[in-house]
PDB file of N, CA and C in Angstrom:
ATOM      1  N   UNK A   1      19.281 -50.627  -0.126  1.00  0.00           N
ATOM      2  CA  UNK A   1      18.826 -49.476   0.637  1.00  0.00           C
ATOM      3  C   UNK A   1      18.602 -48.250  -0.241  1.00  0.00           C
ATOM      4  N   UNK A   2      19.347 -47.492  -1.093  1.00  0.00           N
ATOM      5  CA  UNK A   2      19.260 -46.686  -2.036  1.00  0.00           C
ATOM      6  C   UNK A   2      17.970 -47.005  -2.712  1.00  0.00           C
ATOM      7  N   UNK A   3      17.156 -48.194  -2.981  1.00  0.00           N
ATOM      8  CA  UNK A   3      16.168 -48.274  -3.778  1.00  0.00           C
ATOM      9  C   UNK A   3      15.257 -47.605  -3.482  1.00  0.00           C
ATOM     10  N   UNK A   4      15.149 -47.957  -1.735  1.00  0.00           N
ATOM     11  CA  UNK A   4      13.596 -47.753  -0.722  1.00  0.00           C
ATOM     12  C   UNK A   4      13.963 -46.226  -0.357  1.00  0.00           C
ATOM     13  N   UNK A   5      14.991 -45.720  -0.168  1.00  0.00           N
ATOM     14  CA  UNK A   5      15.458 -44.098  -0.012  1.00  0.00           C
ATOM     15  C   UNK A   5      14.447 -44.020  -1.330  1.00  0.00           C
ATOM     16  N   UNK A   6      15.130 -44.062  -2.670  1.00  0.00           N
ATOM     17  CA  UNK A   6      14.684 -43.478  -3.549  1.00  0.00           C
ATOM     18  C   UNK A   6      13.145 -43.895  -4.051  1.00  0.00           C
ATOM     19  N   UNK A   7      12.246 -44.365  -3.450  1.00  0.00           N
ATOM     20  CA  UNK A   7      10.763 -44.744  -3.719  1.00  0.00           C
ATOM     21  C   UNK A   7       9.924 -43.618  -2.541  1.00  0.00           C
ATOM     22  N   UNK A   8      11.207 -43.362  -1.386  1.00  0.00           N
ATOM     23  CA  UNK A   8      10.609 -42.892   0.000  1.00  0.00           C
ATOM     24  C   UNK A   8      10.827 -41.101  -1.077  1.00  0.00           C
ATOM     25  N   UNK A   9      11.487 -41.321  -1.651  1.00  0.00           N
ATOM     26  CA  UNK A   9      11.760 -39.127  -2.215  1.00  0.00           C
ATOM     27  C   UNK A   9      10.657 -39.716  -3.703  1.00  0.00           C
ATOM     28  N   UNK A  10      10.495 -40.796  -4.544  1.00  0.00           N
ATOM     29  CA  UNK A  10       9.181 -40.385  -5.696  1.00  0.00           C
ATOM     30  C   UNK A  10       7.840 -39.845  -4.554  1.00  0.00           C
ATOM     31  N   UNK A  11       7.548 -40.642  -3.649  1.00  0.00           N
ATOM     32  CA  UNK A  11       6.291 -40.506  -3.005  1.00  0.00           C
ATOM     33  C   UNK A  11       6.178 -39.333  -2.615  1.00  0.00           C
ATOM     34  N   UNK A  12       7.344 -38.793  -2.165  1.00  0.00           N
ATOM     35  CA  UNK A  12       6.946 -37.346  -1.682  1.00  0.00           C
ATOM     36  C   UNK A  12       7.001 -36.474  -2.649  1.00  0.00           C
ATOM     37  N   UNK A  13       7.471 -36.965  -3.685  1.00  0.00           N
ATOM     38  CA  UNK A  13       7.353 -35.866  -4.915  1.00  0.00           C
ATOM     39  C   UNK A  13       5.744 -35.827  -5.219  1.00  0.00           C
ATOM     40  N   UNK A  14       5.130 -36.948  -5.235  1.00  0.00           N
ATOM     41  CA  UNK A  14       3.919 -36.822  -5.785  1.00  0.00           C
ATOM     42  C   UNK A  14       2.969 -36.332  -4.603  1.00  0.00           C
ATOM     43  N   UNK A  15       2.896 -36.394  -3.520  1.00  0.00           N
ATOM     44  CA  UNK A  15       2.177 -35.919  -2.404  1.00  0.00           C
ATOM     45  C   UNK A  15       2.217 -34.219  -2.806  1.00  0.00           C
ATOM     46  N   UNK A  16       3.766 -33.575  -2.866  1.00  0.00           N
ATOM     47  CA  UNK A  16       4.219 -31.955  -2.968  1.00  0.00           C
ATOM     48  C   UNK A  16       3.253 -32.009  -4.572  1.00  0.00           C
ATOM     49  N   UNK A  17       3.592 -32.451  -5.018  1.00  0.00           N
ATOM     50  CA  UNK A  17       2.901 -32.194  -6.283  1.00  0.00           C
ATOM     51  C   UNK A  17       1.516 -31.720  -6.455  1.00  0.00           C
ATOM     52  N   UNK A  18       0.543 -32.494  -5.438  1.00  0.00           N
ATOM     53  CA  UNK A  18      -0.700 -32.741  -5.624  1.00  0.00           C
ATOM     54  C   UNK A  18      -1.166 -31.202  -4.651  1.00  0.00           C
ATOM     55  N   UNK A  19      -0.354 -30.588  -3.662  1.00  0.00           N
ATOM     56  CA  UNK A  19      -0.588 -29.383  -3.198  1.00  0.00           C
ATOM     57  C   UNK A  19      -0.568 -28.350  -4.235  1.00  0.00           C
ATOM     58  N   UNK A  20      -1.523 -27.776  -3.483  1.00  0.00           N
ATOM     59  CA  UNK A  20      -1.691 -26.346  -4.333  1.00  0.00           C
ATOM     60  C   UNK A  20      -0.662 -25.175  -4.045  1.00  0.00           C
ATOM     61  N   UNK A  21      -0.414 -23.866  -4.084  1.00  0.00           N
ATOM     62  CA  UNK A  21       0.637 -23.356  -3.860  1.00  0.00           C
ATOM     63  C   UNK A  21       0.478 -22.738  -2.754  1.00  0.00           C
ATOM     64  N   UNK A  22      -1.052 -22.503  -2.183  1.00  0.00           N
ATOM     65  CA  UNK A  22      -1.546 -21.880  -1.138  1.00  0.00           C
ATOM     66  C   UNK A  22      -1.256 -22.586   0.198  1.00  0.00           C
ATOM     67  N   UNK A  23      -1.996 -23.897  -0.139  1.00  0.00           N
ATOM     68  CA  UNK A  23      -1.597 -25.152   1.156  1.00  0.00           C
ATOM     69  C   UNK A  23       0.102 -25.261   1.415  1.00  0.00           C
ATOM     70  N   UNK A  24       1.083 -24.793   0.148  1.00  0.00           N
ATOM     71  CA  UNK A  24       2.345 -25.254   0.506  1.00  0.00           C
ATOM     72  C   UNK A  24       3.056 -24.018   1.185  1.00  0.00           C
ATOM     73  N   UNK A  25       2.409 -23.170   0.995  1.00  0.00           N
ATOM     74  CA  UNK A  25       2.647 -21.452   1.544  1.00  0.00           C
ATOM     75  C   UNK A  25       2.083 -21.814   3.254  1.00  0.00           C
ATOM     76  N   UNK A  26       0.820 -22.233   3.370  1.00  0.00           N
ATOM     77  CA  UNK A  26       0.142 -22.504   4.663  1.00  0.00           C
ATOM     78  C   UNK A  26       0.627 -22.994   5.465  1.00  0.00           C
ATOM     79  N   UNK A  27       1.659 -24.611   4.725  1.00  0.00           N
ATOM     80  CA  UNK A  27       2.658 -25.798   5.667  1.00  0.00           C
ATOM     81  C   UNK A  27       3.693 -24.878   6.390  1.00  0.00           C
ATOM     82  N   UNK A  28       4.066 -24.192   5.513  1.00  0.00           N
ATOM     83  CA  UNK A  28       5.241 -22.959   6.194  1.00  0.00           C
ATOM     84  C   UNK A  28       4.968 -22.574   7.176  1.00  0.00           C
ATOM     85  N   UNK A  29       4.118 -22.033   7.280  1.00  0.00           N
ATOM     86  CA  UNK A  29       3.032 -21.321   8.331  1.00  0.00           C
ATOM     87  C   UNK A  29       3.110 -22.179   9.817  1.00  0.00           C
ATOM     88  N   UNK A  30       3.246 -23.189   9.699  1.00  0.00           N
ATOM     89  CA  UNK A  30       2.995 -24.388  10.711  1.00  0.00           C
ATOM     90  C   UNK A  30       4.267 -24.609  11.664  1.00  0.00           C
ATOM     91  N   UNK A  31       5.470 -23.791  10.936  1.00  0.00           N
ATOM     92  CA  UNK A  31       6.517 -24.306  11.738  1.00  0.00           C
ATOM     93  C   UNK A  31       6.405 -22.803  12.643  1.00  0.00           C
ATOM     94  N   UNK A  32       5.820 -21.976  12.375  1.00  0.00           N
ATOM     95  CA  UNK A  32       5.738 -20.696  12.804  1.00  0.00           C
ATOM     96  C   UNK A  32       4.760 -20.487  14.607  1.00  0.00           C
ATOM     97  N   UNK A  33       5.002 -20.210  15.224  1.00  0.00           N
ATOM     98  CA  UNK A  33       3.907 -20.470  16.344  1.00  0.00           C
ATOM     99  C   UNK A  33       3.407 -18.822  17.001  1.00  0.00           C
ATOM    100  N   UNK A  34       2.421 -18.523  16.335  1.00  0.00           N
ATOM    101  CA  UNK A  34       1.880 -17.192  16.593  1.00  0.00           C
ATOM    102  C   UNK A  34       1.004 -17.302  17.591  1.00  0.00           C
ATOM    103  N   UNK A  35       0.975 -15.999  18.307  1.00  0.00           N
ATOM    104  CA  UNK A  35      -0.096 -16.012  19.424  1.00  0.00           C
ATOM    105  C   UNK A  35      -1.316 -15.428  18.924  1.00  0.00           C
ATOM    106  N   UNK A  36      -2.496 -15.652  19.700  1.00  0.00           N
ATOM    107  CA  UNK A  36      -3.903 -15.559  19.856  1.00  0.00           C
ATOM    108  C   UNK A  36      -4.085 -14.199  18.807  1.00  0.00           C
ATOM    109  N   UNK A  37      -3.574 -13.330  19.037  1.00  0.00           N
ATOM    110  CA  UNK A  37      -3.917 -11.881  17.913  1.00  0.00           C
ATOM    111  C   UNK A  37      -3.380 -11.988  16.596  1.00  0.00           C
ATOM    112  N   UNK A  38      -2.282 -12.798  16.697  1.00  0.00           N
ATOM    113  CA  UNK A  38      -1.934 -12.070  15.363  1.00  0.00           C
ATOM    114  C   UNK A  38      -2.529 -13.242  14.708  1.00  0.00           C
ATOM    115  N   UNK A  39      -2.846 -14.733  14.991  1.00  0.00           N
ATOM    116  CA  UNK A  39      -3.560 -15.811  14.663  1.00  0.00           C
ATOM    117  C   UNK A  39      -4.899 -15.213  14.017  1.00  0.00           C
ATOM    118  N   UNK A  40      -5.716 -14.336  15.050  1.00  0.00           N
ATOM    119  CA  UNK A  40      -6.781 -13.565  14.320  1.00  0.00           C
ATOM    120  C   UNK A  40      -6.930 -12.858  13.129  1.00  0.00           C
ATOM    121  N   UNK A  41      -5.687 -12.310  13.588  1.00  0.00           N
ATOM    122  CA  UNK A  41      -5.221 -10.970  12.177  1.00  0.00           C
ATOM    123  C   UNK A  41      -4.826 -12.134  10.843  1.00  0.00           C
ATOM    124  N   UNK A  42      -4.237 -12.919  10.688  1.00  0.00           N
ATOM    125  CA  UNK A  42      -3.986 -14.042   9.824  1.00  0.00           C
ATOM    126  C   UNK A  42      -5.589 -14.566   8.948  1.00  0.00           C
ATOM    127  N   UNK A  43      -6.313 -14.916  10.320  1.00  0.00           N
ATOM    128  CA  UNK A  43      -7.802 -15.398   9.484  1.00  0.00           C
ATOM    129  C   UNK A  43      -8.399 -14.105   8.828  1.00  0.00           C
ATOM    130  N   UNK A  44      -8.426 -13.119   9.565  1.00  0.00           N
ATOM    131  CA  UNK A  44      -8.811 -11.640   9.268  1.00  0.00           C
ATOM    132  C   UNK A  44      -8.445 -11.879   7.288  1.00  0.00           C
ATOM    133  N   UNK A  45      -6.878 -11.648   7.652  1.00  0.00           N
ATOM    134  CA  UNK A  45      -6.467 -11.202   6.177  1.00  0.00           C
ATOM    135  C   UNK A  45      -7.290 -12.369   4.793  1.00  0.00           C
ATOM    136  N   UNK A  46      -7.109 -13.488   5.304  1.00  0.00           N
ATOM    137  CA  UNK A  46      -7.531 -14.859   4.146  1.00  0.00           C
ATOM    138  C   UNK A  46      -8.642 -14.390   4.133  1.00  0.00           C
ATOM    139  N   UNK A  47      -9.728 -14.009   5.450  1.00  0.00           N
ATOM    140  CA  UNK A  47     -11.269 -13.872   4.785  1.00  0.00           C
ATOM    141  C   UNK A  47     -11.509 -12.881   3.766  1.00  0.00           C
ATOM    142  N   UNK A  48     -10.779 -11.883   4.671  1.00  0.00           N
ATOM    143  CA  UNK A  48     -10.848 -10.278   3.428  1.00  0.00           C
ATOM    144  C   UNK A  48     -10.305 -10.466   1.903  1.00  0.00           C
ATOM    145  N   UNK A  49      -9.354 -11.639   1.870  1.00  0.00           N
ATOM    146  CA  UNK A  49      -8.632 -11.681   0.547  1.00  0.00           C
ATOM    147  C   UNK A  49     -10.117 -12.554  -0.272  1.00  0.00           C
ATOM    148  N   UNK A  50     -10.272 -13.687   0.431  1.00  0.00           N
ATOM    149  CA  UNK A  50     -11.064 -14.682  -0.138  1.00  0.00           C
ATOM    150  C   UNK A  50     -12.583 -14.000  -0.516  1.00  0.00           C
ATOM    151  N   UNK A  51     -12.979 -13.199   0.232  1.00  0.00           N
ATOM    152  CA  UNK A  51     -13.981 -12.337  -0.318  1.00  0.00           C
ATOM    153  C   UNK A  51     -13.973 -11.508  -1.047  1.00  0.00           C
ATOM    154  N   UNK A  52     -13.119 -10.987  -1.386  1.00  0.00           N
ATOM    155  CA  UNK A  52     -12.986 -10.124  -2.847  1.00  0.00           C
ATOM    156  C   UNK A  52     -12.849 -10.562  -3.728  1.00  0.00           C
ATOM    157  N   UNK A  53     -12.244 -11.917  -3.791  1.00  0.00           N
ATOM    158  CA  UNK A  53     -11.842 -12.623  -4.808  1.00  0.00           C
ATOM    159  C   UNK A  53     -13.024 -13.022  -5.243  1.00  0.00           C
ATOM    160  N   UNK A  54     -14.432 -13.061  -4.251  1.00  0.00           N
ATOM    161  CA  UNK A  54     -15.958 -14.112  -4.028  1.00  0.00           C
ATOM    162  C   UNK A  54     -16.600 -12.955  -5.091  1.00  0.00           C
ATOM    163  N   UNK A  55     -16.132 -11.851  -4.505  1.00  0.00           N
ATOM    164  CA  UNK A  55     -16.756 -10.226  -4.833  1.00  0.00           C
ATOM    165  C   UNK A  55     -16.994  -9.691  -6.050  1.00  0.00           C
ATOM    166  N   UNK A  56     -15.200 -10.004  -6.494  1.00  0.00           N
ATOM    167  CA  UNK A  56     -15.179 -10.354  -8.031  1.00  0.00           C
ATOM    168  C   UNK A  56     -15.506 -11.187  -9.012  1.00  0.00           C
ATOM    169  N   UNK A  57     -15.739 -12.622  -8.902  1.00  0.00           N
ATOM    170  CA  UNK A  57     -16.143 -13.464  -9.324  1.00  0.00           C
ATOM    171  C   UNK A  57     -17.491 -13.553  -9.639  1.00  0.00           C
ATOM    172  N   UNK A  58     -18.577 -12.789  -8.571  1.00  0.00           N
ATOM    173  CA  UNK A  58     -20.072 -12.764  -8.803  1.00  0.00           C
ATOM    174  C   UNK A  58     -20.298 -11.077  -9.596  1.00  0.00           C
ATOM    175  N   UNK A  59     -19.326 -10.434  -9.661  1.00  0.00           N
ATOM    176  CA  UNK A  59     -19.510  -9.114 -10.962  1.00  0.00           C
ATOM    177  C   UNK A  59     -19.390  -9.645 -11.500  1.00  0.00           C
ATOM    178  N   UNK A  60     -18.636 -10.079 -12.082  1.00  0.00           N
ATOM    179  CA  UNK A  60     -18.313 -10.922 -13.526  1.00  0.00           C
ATOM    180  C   UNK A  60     -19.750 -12.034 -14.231  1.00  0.00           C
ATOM    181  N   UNK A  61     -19.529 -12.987 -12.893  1.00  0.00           N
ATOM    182  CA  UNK A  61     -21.167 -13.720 -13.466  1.00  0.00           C
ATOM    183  C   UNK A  61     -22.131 -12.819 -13.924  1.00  0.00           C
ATOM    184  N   UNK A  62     -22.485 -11.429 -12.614  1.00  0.00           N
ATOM    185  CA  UNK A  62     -23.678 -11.074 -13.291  1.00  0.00           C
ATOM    186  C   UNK A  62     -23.806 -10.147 -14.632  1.00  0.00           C
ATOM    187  N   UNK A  63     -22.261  -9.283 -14.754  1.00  0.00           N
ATOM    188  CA  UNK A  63     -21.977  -8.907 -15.804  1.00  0.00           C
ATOM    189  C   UNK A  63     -22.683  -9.739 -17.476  1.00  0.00           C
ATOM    190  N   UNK A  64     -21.785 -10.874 -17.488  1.00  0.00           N
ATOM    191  CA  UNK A  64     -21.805 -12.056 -18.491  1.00  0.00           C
ATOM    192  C   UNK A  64     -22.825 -12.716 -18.401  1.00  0.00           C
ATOM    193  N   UNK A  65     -23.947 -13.264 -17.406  1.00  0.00           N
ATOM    194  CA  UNK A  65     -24.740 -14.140 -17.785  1.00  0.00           C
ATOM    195  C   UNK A  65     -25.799 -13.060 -16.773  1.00  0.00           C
ATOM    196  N   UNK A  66     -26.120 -12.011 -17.462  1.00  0.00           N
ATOM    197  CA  UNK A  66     -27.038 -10.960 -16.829  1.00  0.00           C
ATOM    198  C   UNK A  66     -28.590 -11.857 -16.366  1.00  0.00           C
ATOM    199  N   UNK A  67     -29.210 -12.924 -17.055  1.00  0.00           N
ATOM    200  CA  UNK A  67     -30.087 -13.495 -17.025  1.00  0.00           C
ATOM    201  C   UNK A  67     -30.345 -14.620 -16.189  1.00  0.00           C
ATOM    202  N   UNK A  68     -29.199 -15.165 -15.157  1.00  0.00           N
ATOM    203  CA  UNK A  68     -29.292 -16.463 -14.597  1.00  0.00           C
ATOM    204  C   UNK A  68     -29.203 -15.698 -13.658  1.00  0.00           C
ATOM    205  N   UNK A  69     -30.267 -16.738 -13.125  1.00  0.00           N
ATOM    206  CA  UNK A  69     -30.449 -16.684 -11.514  1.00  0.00           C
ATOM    207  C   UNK A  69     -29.499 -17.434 -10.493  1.00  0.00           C
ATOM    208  N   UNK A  70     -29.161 -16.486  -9.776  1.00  0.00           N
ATOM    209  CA  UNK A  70     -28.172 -16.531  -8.892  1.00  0.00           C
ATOM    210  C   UNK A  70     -28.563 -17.269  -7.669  1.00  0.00           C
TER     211      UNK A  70
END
């Protein structure tokens, strides 16, 4: 029995592994049960974050490769 315990905790090591730190921040999220607004306010914040991050990423391209078409 100890064997199949211990094959049942490698597998999940490698599953946790293969997450990113965002998705393992997100799983958290799941035990949490928010209502309808603040659920909004949640997507709100990721879009606003994820677009600046989009925001910054295309200064930079056009900064550095002033000549490629976008």
């Amino acid at each position: 029995m100890p064997q199949a315990i211990n094959e049942v905790e490698k597998s999940r090591t490698v599953e946790h592994s293969s997450l990113s730190n965002i998705q393992m921040e997100l799983i958290k999220l799941y035990s949490t049960n928010l209502n309808h607004d603040e659920l909004m306010e949640l997507k709100e914040l990721l879009i606003c974050h994820f677009s600046q991050v989009n925001r910054t990423l295309l200064r930079h391209v056009r900064k550095h490769y002033p000549n490629r078409v976008l």
